[in-house]
N, C-alpha and C. Protein backbone atom coordinates (compact mmCIF):
# COMPACT_ATOMS: atom_id res chain seq x y z
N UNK A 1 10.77 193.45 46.68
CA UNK A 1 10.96 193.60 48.10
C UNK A 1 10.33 192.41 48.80
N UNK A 2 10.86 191.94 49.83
CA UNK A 2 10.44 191.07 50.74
C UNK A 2 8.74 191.11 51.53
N UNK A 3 8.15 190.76 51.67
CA UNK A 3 7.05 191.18 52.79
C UNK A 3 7.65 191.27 54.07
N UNK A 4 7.35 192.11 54.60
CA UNK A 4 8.06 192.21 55.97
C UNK A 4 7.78 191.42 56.66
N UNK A 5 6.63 190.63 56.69
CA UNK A 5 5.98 189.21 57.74
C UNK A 5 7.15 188.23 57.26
N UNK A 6 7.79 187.84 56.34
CA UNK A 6 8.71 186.97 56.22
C UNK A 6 10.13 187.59 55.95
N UNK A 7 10.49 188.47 56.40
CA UNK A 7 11.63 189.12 56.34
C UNK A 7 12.71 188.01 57.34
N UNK A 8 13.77 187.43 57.02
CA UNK A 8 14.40 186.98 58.22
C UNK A 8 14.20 185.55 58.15
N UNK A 9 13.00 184.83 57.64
CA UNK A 9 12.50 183.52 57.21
C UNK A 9 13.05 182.86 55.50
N UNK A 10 13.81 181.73 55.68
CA UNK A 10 14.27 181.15 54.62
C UNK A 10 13.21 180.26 54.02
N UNK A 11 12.32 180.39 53.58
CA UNK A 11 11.36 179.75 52.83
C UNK A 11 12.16 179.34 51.24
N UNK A 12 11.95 178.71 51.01
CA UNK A 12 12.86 177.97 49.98
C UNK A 12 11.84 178.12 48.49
N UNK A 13 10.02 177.89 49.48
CA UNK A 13 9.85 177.64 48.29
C UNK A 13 8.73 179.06 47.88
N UNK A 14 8.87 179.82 48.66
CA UNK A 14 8.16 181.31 48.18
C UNK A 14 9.19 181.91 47.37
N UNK A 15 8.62 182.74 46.61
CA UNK A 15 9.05 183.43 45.20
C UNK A 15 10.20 184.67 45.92
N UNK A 16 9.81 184.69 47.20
CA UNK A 16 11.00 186.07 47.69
C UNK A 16 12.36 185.33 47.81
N UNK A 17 12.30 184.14 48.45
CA UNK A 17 13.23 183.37 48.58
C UNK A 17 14.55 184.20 47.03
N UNK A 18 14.18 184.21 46.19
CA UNK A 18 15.09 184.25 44.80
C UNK A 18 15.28 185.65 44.47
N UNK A 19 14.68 186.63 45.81
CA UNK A 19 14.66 187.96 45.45
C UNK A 19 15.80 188.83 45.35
N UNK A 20 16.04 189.66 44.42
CA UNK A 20 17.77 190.13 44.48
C UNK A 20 17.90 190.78 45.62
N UNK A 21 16.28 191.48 46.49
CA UNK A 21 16.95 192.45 47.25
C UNK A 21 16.77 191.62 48.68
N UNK A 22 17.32 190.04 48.50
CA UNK A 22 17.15 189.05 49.50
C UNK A 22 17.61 190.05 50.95
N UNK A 23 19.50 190.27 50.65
CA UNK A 23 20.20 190.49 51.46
C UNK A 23 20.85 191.69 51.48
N UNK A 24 19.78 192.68 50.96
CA UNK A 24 19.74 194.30 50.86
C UNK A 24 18.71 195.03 52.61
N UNK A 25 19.41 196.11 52.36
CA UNK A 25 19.09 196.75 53.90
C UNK A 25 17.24 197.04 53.66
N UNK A 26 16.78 196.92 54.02
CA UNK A 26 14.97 196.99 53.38
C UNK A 26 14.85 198.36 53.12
N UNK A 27 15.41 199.58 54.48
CA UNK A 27 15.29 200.76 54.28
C UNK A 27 15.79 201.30 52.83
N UNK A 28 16.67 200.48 52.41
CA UNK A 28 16.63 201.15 50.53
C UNK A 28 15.40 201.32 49.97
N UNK A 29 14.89 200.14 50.09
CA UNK A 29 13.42 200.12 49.49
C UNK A 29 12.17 200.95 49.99
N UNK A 30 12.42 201.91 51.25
CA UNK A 30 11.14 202.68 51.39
C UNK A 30 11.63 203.91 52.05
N UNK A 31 12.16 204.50 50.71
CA UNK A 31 12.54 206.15 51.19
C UNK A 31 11.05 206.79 52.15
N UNK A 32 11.91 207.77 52.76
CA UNK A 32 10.97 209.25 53.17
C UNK A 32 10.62 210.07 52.51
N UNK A 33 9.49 210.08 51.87
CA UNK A 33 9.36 210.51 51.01
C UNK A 33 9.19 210.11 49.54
N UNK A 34 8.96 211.35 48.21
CA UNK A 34 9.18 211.05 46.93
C UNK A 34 9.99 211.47 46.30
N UNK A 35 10.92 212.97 46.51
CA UNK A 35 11.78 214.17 45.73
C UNK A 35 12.55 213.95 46.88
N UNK A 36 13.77 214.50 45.89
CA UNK A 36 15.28 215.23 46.44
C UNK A 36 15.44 213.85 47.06
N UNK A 37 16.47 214.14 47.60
CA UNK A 37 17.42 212.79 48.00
C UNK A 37 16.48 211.26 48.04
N UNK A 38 15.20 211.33 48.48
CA UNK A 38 14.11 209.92 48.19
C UNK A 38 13.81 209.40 46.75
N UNK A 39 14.23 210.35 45.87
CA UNK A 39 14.28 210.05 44.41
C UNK A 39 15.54 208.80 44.00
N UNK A 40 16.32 209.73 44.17
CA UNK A 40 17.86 209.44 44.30
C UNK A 40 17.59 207.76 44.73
N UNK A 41 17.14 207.54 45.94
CA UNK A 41 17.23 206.18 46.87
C UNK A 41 16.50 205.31 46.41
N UNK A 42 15.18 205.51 45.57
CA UNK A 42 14.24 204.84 44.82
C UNK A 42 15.09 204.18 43.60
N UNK A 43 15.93 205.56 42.53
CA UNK A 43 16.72 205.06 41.59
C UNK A 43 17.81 203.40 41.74
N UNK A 44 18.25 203.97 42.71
CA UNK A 44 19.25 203.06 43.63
C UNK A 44 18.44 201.70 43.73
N UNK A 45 17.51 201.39 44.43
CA UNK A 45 16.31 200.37 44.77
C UNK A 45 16.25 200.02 43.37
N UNK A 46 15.64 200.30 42.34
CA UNK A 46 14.99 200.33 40.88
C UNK A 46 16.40 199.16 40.28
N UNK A 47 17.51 199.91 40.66
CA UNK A 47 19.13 199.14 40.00
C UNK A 47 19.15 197.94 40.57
N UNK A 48 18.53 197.48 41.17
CA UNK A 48 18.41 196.31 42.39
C UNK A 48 17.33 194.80 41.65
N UNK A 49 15.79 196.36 41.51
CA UNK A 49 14.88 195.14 41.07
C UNK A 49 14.52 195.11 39.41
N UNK A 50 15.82 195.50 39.15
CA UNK A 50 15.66 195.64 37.23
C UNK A 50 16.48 194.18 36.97
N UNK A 51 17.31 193.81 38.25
CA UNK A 51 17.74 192.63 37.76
C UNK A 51 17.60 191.30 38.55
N UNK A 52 16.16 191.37 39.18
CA UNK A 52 15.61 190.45 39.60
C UNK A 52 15.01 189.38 38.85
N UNK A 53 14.95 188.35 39.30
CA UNK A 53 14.70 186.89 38.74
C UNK A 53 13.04 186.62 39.07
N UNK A 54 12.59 187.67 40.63
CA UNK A 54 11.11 187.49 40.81
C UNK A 54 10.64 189.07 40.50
N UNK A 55 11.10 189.73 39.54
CA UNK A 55 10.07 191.36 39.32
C UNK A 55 8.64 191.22 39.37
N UNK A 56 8.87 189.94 38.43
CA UNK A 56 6.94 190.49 38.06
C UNK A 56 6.31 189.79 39.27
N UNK A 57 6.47 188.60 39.93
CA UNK A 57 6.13 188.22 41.09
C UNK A 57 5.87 189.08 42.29
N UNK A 58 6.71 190.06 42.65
CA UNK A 58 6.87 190.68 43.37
C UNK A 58 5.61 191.88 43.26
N UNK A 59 5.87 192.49 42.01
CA UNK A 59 4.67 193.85 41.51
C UNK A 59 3.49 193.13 41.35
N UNK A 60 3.20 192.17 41.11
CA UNK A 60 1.94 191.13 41.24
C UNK A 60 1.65 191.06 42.70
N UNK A 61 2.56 190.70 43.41
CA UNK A 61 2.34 191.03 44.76
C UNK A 61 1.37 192.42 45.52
N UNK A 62 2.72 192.86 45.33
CA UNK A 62 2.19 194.72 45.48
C UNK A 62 1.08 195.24 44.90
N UNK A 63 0.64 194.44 43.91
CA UNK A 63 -0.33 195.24 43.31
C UNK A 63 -2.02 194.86 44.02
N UNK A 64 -1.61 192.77 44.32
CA UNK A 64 -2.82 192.56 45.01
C UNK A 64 -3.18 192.76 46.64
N UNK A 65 -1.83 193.31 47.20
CA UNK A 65 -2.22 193.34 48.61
C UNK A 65 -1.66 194.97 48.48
N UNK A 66 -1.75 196.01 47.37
CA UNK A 66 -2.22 197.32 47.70
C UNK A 66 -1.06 198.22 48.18
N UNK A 67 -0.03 197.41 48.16
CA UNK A 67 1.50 198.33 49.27
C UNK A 67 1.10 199.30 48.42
N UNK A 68 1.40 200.27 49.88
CA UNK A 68 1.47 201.93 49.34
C UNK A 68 2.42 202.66 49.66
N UNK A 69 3.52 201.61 49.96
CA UNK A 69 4.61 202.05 50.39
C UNK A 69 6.13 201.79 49.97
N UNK A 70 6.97 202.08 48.95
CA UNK A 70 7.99 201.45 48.89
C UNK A 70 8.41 201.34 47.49
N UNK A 71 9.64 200.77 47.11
CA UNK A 71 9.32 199.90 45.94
C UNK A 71 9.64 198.66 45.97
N UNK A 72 8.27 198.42 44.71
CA UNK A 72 8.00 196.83 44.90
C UNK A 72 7.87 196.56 43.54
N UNK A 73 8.74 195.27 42.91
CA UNK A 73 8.89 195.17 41.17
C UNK A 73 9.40 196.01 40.54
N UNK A 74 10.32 197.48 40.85
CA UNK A 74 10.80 197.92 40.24
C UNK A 74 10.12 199.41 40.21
N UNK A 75 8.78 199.42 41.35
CA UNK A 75 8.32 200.56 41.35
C UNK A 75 7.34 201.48 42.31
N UNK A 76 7.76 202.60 41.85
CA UNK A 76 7.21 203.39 42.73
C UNK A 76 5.67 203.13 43.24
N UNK A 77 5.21 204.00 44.57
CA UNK A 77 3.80 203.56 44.83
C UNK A 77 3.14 204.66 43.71
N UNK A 78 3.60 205.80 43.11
CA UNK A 78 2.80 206.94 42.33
C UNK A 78 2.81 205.88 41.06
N UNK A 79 3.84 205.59 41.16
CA UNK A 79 3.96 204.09 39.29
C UNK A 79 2.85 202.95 39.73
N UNK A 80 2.85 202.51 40.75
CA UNK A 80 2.01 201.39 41.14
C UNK A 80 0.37 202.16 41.27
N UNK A 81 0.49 203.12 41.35
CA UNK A 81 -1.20 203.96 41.35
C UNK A 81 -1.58 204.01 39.65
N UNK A 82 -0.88 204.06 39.09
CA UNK A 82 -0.89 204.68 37.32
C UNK A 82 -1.51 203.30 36.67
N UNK A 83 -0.37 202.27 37.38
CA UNK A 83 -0.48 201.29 36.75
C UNK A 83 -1.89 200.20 36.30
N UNK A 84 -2.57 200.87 38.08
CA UNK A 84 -3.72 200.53 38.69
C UNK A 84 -4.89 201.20 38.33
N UNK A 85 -4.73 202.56 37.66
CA UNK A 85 -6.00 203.20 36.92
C UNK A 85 -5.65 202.77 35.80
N UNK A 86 -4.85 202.26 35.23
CA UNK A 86 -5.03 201.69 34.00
C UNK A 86 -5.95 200.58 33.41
N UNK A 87 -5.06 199.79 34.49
CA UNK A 87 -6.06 198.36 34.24
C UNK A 87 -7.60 198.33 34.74
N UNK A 88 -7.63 199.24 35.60
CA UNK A 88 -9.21 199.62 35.98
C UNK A 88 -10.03 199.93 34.58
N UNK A 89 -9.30 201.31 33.81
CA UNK A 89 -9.72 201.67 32.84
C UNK A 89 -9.57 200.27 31.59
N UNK A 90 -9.04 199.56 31.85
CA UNK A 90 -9.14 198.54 30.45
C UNK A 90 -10.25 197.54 31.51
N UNK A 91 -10.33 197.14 32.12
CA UNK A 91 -11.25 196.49 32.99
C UNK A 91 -12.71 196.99 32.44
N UNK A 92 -13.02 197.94 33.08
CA UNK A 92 -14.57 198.88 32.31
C UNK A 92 -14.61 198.56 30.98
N UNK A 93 -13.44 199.07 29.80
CA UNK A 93 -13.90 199.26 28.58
C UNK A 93 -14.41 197.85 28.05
N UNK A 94 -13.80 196.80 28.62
CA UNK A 94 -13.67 195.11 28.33
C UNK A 94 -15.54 194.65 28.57
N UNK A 95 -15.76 195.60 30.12
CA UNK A 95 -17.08 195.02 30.28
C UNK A 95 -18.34 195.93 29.81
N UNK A 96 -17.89 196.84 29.02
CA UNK A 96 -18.44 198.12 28.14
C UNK A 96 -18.68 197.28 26.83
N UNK A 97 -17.96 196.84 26.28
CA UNK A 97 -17.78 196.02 25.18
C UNK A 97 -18.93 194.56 25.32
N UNK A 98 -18.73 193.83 26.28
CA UNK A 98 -19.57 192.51 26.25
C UNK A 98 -20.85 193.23 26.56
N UNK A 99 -21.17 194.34 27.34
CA UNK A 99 -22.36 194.70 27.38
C UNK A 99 -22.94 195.43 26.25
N UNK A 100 -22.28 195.35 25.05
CA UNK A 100 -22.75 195.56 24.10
C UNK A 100 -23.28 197.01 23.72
N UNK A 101 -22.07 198.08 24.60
CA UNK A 101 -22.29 199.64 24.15
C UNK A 101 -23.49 200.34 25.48
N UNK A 102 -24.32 199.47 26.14
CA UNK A 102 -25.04 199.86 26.86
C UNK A 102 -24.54 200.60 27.99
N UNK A 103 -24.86 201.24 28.44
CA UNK A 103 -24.57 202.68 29.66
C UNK A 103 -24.50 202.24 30.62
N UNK A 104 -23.42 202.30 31.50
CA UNK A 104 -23.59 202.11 33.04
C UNK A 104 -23.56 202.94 33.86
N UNK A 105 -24.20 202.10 35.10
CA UNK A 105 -24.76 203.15 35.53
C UNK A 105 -23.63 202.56 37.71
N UNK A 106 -23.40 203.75 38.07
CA UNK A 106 -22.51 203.25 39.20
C UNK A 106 -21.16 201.91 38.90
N UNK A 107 -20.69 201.37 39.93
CA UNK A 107 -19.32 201.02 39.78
C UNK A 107 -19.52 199.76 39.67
N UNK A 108 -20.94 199.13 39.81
CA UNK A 108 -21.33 197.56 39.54
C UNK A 108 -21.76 197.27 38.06
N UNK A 109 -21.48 198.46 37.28
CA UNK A 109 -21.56 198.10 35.92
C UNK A 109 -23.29 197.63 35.60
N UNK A 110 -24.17 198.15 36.07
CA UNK A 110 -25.63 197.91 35.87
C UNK A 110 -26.26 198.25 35.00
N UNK A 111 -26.69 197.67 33.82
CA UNK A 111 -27.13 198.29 32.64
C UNK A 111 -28.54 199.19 32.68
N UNK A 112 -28.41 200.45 32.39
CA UNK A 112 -29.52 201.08 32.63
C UNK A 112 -30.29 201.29 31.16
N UNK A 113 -31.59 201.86 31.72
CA UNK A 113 -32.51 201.97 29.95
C UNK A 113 -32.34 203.03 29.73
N UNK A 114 -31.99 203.08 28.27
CA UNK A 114 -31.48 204.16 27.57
C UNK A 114 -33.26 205.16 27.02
N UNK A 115 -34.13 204.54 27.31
CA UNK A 115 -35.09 205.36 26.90
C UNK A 115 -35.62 207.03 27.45
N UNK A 116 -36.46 207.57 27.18
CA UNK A 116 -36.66 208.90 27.73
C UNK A 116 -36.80 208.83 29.09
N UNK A 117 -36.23 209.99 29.52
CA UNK A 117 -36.19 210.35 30.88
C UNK A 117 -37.42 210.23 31.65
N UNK A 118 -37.41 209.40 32.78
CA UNK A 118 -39.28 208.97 33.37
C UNK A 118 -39.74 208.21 32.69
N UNK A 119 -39.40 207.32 32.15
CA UNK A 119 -39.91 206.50 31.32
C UNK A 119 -39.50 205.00 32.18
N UNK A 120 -40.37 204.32 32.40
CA UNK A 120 -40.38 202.87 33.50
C UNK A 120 -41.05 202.01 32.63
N UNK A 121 -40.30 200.14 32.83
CA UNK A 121 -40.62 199.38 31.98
C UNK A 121 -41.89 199.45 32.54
N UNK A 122 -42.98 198.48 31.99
CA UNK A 122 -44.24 198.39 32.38
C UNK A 122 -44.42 197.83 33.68
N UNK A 123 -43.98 196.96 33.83
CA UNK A 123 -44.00 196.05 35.17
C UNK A 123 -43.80 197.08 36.17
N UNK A 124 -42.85 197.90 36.36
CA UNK A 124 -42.20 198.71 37.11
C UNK A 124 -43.74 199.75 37.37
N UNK A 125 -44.08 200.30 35.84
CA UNK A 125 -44.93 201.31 36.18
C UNK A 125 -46.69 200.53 36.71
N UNK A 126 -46.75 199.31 36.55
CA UNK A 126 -47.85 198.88 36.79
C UNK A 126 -47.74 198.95 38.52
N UNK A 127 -46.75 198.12 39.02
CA UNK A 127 -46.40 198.31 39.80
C UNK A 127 -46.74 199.62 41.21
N UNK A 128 -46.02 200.71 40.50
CA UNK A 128 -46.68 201.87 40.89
C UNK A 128 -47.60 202.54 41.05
N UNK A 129 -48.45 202.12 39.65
CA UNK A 129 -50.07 202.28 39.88
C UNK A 129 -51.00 202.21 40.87
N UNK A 130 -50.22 200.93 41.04
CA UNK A 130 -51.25 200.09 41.93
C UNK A 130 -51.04 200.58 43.44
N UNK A 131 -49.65 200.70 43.70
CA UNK A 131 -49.40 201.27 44.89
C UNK A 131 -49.84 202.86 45.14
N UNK A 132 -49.93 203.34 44.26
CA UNK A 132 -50.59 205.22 44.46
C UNK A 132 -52.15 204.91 44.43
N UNK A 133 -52.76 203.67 44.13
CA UNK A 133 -54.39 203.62 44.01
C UNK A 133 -54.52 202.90 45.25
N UNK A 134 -54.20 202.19 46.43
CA UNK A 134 -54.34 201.98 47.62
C UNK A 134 -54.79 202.91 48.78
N UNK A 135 -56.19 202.86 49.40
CA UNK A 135 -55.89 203.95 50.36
C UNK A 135 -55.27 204.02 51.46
N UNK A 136 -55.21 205.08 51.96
CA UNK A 136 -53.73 204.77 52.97
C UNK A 136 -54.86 204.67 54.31
């Protein structure tokens, strides 16, 4: 699908330029809906970008600026969500792996210590010491 900011613009040398659904009505591409007749219209759309020259360009698109609407490369936004916990999930396991099996901890991937529960490196617990032996 086109971006709608350049819908109407002959750019020669952007990748939509070569898109099959150049000079298709756009509303094919973003039923109401997901079932019953919006299925149907998606299929229709799908026959369009199965024989495109920019697919993967396009779902590369969609995938980095997030459309949640439509189809884009040949697919749905519920296909474009699937597609996207996937690579999330191979993303983690990749940086699960270089971290060498160690546990993370939240979504910044922070390696935490696997030792007993309450248990603080020294620095950390010296640290503390010193601050509970201060009078207030």
């Amino acid at each position: 699908m086109i971006p709608s900011s350049e819908r109407g613009r002959r750019n020669t040398d952007a990748w939509w330029s070569a898109a099959a659904c150049a000079d298709e009505d756009p509303d094919l591409f973003f039923p109401i809906g997901t079932r019953g007749p919006a299925r149907a219209q998606f299929e229709e759309a799908r026959v369009i970008c199965l024989s495109c020259p920019v697919r993967t360009r396009c779902l590369e698109y969609a995938m980095k600026t997030g459309a949640e609407f439509g189809m884009w490369g040949g697919t749905t936004p519920d296909e474009r969500k699937r597609i996207g916990r996937r690579a999330e999930a191979s993303r983690t396991r990749a940086i699960r792996q270089r971290l060498g099996g160690q546990r993370l901890a939240g979504t910044a991937f922070t390696p935490v210590s696997d030792g007993p529960r309450g248990t603080l490196p020294a620095k950390e617990r010296d640290s503390r010491d010193r601050a509970r032996s201060r009078p207030i």
